[in-house]
C-alpha atoms as a PDB file:
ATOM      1  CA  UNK A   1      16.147   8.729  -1.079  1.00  0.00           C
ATOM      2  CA  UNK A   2      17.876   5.231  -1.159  1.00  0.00           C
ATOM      3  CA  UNK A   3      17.097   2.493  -3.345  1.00  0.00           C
ATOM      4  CA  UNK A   4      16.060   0.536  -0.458  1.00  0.00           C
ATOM      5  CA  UNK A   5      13.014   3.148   0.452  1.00  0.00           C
ATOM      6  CA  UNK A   6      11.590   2.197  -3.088  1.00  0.00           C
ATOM      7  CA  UNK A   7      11.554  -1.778  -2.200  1.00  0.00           C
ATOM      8  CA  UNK A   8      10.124  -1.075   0.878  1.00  0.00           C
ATOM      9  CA  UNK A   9       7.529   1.000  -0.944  1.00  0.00           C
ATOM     10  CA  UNK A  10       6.726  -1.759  -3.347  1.00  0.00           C
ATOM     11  CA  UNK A  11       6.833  -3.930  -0.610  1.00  0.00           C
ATOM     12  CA  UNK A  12       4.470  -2.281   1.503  1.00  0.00           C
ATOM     13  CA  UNK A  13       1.880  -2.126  -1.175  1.00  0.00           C
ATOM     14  CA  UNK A  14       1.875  -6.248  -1.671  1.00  0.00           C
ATOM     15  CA  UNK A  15       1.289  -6.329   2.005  1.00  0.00           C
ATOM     16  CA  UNK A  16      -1.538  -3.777   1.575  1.00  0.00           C
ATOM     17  CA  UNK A  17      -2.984  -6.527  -0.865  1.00  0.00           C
ATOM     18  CA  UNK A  18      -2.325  -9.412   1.314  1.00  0.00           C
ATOM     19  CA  UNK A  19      -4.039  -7.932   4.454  1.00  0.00           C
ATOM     20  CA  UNK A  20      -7.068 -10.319   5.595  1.00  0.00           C
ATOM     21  CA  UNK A  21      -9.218  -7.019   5.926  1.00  0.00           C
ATOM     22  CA  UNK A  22      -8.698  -7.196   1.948  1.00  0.00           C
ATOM     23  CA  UNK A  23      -7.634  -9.832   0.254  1.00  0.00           C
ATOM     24  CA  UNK A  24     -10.843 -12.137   0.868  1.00  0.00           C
ATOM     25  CA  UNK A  25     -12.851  -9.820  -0.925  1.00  0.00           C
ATOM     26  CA  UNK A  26     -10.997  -9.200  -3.992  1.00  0.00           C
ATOM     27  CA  UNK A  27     -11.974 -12.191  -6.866  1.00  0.00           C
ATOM     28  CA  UNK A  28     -15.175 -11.409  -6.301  1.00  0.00           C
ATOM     29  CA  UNK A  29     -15.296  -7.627  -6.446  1.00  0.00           C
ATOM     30  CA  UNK A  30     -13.640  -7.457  -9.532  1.00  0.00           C
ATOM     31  CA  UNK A  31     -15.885  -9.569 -11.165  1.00  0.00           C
ATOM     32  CA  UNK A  32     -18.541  -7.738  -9.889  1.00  0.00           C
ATOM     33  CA  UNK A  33     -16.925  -4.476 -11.436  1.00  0.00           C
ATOM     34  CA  UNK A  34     -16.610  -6.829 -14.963  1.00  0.00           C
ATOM     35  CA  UNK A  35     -20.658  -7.936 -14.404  1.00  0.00           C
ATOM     36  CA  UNK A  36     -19.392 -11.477 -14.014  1.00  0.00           C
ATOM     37  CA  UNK A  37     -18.965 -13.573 -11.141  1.00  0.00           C
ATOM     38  CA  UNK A  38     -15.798 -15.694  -9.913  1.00  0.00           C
ATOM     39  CA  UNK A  39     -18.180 -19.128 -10.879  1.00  0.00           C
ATOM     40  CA  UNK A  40     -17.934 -18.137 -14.804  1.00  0.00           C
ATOM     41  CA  UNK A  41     -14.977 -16.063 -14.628  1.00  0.00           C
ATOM     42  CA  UNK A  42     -13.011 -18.012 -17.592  1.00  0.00           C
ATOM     43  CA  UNK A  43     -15.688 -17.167 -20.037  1.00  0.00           C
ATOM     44  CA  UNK A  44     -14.809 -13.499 -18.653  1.00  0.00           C
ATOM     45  CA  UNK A  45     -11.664 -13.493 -17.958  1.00  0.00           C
ATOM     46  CA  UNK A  46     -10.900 -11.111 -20.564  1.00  0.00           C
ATOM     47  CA  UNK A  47     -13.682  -8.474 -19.662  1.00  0.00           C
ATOM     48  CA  UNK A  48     -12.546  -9.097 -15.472  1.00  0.00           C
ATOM     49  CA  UNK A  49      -8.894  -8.289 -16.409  1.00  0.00           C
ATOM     50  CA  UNK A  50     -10.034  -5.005 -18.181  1.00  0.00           C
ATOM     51  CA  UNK A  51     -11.617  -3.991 -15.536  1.00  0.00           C
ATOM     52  CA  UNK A  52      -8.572  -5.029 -13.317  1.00  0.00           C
ATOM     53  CA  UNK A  53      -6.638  -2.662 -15.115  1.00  0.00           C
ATOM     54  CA  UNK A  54      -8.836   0.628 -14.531  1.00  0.00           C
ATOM     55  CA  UNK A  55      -9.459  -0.523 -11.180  1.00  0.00           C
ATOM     56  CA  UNK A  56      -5.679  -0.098 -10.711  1.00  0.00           C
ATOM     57  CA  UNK A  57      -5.164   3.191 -12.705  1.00  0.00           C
ATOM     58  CA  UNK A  58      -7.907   5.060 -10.091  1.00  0.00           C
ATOM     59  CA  UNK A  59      -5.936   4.446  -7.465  1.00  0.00           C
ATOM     60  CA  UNK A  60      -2.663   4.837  -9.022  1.00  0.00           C
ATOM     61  CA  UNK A  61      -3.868   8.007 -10.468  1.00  0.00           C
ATOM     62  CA  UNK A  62      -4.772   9.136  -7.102  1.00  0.00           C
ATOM     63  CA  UNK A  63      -1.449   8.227  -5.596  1.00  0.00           C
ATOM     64  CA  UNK A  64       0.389   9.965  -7.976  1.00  0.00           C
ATOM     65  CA  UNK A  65      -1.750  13.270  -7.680  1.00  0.00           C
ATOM     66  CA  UNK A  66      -0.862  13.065  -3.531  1.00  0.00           C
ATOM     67  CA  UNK A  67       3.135  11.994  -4.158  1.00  0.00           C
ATOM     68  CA  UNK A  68       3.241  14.943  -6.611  1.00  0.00           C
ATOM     69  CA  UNK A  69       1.543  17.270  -4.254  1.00  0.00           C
ATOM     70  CA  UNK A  70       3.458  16.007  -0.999  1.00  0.00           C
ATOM     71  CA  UNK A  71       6.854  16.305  -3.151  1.00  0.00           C
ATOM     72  CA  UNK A  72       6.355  20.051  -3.929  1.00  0.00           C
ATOM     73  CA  UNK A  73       5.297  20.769  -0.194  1.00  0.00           C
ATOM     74  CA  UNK A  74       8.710  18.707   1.003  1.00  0.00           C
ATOM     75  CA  UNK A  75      11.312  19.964  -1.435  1.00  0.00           C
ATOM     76  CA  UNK A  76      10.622  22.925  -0.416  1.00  0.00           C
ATOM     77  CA  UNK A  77      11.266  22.309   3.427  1.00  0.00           C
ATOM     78  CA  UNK A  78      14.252  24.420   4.872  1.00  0.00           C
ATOM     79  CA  UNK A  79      17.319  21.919   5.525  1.00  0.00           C
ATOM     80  CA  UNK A  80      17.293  22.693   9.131  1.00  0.00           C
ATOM     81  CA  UNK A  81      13.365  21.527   9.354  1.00  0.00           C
ATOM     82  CA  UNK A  82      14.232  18.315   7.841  1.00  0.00           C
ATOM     83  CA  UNK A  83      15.772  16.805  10.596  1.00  0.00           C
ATOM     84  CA  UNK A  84      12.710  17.419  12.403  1.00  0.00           C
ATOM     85  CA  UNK A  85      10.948  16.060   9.395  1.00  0.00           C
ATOM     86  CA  UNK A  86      13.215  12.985   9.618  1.00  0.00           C
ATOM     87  CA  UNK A  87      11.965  12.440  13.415  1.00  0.00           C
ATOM     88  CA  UNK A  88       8.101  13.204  12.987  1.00  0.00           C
ATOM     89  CA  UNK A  89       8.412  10.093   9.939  1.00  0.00           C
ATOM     90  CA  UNK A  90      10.198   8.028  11.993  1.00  0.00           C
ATOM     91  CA  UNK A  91       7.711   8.206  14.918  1.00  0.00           C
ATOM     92  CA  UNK A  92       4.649   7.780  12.214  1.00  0.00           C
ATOM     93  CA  UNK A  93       6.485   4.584  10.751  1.00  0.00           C
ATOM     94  CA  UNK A  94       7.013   3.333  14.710  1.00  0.00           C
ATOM     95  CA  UNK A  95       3.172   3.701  15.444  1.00  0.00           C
ATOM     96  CA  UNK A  96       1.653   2.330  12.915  1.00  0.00           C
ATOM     97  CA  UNK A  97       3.973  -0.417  13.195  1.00  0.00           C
ATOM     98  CA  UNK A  98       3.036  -1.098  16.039  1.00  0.00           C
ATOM     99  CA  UNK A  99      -0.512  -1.156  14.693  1.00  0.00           C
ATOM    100  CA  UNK A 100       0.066  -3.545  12.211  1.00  0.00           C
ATOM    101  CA  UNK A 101       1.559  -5.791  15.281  1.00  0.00           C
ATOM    102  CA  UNK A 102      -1.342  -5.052  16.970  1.00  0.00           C
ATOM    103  CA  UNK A 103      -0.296  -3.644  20.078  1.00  0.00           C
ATOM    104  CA  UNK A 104      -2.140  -0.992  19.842  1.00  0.00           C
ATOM    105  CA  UNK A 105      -5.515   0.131  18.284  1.00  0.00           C
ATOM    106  CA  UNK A 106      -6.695   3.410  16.656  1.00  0.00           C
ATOM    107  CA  UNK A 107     -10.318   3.292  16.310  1.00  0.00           C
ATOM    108  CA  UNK A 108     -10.111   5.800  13.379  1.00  0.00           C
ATOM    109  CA  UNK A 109      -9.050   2.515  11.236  1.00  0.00           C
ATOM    110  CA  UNK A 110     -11.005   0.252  12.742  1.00  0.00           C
ATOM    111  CA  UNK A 111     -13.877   0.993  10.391  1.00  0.00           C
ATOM    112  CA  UNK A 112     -13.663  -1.468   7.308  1.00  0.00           C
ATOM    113  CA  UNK A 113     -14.336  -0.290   3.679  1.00  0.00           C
ATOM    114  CA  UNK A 114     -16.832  -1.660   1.566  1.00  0.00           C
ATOM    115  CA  UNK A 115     -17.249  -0.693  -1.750  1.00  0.00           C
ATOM    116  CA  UNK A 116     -21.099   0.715  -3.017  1.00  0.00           C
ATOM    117  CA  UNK A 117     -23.147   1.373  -6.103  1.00  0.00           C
ATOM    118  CA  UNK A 118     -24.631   4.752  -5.707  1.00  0.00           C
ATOM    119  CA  UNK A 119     -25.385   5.443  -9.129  1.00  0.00           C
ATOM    120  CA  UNK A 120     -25.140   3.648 -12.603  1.00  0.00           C
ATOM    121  CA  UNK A 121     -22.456   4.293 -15.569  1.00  0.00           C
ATOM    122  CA  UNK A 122     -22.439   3.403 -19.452  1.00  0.00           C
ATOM    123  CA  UNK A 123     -19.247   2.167 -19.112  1.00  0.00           C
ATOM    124  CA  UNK A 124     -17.865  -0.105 -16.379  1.00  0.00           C
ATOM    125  CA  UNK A 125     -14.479   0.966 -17.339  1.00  0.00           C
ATOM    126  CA  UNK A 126     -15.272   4.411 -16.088  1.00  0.00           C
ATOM    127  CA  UNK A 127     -17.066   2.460 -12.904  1.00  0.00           C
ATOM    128  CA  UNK A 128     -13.569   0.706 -12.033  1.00  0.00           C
ATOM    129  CA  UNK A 129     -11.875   3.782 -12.700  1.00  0.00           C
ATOM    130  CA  UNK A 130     -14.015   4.981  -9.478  1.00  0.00           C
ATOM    131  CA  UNK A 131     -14.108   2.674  -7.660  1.00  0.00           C
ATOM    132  CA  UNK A 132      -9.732   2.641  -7.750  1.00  0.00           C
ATOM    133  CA  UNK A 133     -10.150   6.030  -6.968  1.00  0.00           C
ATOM    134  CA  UNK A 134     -12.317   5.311  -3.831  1.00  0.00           C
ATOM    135  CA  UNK A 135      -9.918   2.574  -2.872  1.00  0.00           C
ATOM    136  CA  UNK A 136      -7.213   4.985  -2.502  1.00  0.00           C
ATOM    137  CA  UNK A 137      -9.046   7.311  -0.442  1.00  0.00           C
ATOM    138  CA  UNK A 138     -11.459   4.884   1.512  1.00  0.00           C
ATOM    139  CA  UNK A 139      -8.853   2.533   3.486  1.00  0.00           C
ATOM    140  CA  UNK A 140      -9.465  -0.688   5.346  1.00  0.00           C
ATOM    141  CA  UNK A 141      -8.061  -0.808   8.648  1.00  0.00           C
ATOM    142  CA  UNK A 142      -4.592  -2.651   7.776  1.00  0.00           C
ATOM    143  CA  UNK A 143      -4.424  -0.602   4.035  1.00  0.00           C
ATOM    144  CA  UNK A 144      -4.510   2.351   5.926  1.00  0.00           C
ATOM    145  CA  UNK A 145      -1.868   1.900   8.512  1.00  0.00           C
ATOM    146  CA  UNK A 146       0.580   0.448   5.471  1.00  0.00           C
ATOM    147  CA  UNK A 147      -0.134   3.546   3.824  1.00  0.00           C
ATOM    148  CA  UNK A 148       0.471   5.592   6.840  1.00  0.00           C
ATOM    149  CA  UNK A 149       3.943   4.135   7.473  1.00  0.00           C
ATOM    150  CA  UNK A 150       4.893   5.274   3.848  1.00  0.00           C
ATOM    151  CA  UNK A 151       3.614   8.145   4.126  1.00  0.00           C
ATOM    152  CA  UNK A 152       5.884   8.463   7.431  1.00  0.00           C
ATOM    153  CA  UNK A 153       9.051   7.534   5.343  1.00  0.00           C
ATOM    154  CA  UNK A 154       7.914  10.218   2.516  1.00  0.00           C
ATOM    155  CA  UNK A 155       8.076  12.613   5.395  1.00  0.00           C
ATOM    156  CA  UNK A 156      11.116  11.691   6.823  1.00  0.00           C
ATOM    157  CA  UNK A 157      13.085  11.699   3.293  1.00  0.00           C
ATOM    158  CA  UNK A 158      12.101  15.304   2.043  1.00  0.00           C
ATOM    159  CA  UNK A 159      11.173  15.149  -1.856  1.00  0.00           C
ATOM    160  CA  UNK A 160      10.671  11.374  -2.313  1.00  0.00           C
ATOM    161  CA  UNK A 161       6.860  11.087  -1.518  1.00  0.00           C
ATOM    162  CA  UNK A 162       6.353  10.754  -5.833  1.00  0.00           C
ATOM    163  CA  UNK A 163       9.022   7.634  -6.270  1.00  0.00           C
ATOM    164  CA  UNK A 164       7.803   6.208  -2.926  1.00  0.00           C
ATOM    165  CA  UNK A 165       3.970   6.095  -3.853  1.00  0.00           C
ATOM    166  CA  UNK A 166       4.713   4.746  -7.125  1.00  0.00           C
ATOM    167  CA  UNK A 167       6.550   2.098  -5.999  1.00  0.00           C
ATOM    168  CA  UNK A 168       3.591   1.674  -3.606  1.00  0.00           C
ATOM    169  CA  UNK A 169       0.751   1.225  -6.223  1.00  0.00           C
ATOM    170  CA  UNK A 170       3.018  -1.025  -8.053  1.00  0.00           C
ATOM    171  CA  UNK A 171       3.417  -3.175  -5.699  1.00  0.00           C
ATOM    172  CA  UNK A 172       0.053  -3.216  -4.556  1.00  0.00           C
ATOM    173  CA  UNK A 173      -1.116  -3.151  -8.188  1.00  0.00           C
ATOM    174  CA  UNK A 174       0.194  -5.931  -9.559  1.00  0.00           C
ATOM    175  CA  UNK A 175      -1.169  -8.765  -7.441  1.00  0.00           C
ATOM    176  CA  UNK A 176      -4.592  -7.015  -8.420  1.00  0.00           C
ATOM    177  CA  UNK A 177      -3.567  -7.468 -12.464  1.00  0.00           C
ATOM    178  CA  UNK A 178      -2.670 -11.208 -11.548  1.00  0.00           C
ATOM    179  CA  UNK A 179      -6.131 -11.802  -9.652  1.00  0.00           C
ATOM    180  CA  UNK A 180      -8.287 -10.162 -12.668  1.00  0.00           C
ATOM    181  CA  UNK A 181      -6.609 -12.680 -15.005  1.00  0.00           C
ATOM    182  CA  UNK A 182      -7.011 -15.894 -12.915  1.00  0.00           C
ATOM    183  CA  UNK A 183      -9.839 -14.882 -10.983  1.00  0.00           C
ATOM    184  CA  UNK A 184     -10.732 -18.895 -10.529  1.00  0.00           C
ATOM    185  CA  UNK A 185      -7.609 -19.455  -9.158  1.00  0.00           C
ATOM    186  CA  UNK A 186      -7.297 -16.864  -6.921  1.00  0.00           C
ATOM    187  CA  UNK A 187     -10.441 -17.662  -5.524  1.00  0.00           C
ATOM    188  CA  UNK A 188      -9.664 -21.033  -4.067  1.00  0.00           C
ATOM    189  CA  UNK A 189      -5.985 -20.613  -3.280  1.00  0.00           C
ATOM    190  CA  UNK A 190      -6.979 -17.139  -1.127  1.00  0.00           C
ATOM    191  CA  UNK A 191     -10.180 -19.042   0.609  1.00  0.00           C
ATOM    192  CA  UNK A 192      -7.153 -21.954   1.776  1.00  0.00           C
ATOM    193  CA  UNK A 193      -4.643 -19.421   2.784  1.00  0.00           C
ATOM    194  CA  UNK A 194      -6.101 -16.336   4.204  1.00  0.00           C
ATOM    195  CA  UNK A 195      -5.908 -16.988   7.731  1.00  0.00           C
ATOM    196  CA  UNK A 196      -2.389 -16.979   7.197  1.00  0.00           C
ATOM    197  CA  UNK A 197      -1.991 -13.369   5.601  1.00  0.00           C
ATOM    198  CA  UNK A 198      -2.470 -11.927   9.033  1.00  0.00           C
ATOM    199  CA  UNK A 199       1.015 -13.090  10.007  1.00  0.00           C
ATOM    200  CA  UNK A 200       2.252 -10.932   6.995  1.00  0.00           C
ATOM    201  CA  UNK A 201       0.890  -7.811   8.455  1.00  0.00           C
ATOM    202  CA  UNK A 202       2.449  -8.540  11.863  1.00  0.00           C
ATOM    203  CA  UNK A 203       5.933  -9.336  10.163  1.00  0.00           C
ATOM    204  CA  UNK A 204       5.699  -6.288   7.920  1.00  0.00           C
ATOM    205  CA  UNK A 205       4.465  -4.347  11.415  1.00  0.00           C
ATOM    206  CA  UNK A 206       7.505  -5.658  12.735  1.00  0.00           C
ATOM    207  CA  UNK A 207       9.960  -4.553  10.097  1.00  0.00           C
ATOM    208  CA  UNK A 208       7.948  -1.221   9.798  1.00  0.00           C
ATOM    209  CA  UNK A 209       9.253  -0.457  13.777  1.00  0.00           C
ATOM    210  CA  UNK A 210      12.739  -1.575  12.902  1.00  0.00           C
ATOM    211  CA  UNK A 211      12.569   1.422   9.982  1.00  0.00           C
ATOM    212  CA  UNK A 212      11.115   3.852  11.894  1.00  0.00           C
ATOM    213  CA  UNK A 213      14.182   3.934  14.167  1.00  0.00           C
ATOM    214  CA  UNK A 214      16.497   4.229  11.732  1.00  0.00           C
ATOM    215  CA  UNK A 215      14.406   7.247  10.148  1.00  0.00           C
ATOM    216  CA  UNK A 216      14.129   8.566  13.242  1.00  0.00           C
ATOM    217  CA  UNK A 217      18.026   8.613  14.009  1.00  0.00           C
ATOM    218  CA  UNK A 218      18.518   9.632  10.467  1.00  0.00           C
ATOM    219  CA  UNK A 219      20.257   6.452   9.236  1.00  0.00           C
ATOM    220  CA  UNK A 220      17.887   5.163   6.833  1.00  0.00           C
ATOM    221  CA  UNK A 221      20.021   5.900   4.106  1.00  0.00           C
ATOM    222  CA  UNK A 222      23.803   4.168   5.498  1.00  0.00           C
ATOM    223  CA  UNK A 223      21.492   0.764   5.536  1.00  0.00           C
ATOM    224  CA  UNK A 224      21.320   1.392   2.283  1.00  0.00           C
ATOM    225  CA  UNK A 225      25.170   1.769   2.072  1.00  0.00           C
ATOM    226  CA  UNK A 226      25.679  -0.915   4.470  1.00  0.00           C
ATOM    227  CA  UNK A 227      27.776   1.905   6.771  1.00  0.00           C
ATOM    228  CA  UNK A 228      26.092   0.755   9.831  1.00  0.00           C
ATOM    229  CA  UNK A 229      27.332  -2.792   9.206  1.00  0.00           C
ATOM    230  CA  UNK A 230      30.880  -2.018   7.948  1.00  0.00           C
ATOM    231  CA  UNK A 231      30.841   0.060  11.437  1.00  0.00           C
ATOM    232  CA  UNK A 232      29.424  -2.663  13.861  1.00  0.00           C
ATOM    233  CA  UNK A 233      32.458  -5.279  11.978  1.00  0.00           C
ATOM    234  CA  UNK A 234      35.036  -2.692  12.923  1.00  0.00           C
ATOM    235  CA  UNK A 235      34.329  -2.137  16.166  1.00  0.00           C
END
């Protein structure tokens, strides 16, 4: 696994946050986890970040649970099945590129997520804690094909799913941290630019195709290395 895999893990999870399936929804939910609301969210702000932070550490926990679990499963892959490995990834990383461009549909993410109450806790830390942990298993249409293409590079570098999916929940965790503690702000400047965030999933769709070729040839890692540059200036 290159260094570069673990940006474009990181980056993959900000677009995961930035998605307009997502994003519009977030101020408010959190202060709904907190028992505030986004209008009196400075005399909560304290309370909303709290919450912020479990919210993050349910999914986090759960992504680290699945990179552990996909980890054992690939280190243990024969070396002549990872080439085939390296191929299936790539094509995964291709499609749901090309879902994120939106060039092509698949109606299994086409349902949207919406978080629900089915039962009452003492603590709404614990309540945050589940619904992070629902969040990572419950995806919105453009969460779930980000998630997919990582999942694609995990596949198609045997071992790495754990660094990769970290990198992932830290990227998409962090812009949640920064939303619990200026919920206010957040608010208005994601109501003036979320019509715009859809252009981030059709850039990162974009760059997600340009990957999944190079996984699929097996050169993900000379990019890295800048090999395939040093051999397109010699030629």
């Amino acid at each position: 696994m290159t260094d570069i895999s673990l940006v474009i893990a990181f980056t993959a999870g900000l677009v995961s946050f930035l998605s307009p399936c997502v994003l519009p929804i977030i101020p408010g939910f959190l202060a709904y986890l907190a028992g505030s609301t986004v209008g009196d969210s400075r005399a909560h702000r304290l309370a909303i970040f709290i919450n912020s932070i479990f919210f993050v550490l349910g999914f986090s926990v759960v992504f680290a649970v699945l990179g552990v679990l996909l980890n054992t499963i690939l280190e243990r892959v024969a070396y002549d099945a990872q080439a085939w490995l390296a191929r299936i990834g790539g094509a995964l990383i291709i499609f749901f590129g090309l879902y994120l461009m939106g060039l092509i549909k698949i109606p299994f993410l086409e349902r949207e997520y919406k978080p629900q109450v089915k039962g009452s806790f003492n603590s709404r830390y614990f309540t945050s804690f589940l619904f992070g942990a629902a969040f990572a298993a419950g995806w919105t249409p453009c969460v779930g094909a980000v998630l997919g293409g990582i999942l694609g590079l995990a596949a198609s570098s045997p071992g790495s799913a754990f660094p990769l999916l970290l990198s992932y929940a830290l990227g998409l965790g962090l812009p949640f941290l920064l939303v619990g503690l200026f919920t206010a702000q957040a608010q208005s400047f994601i109501q003036k630019y979320a019509k715009t965030a859809k252009y981030v999933n059709v850039a990162f769709g974009a760059l997600l195709v340009i990957i999944g070729v190079f996984a699929f040839t097996q050169n993900l890692g000379r990019i890295a290395n800048f090999e395939l540059l040093n051999d397109w200036l010699l030629k």
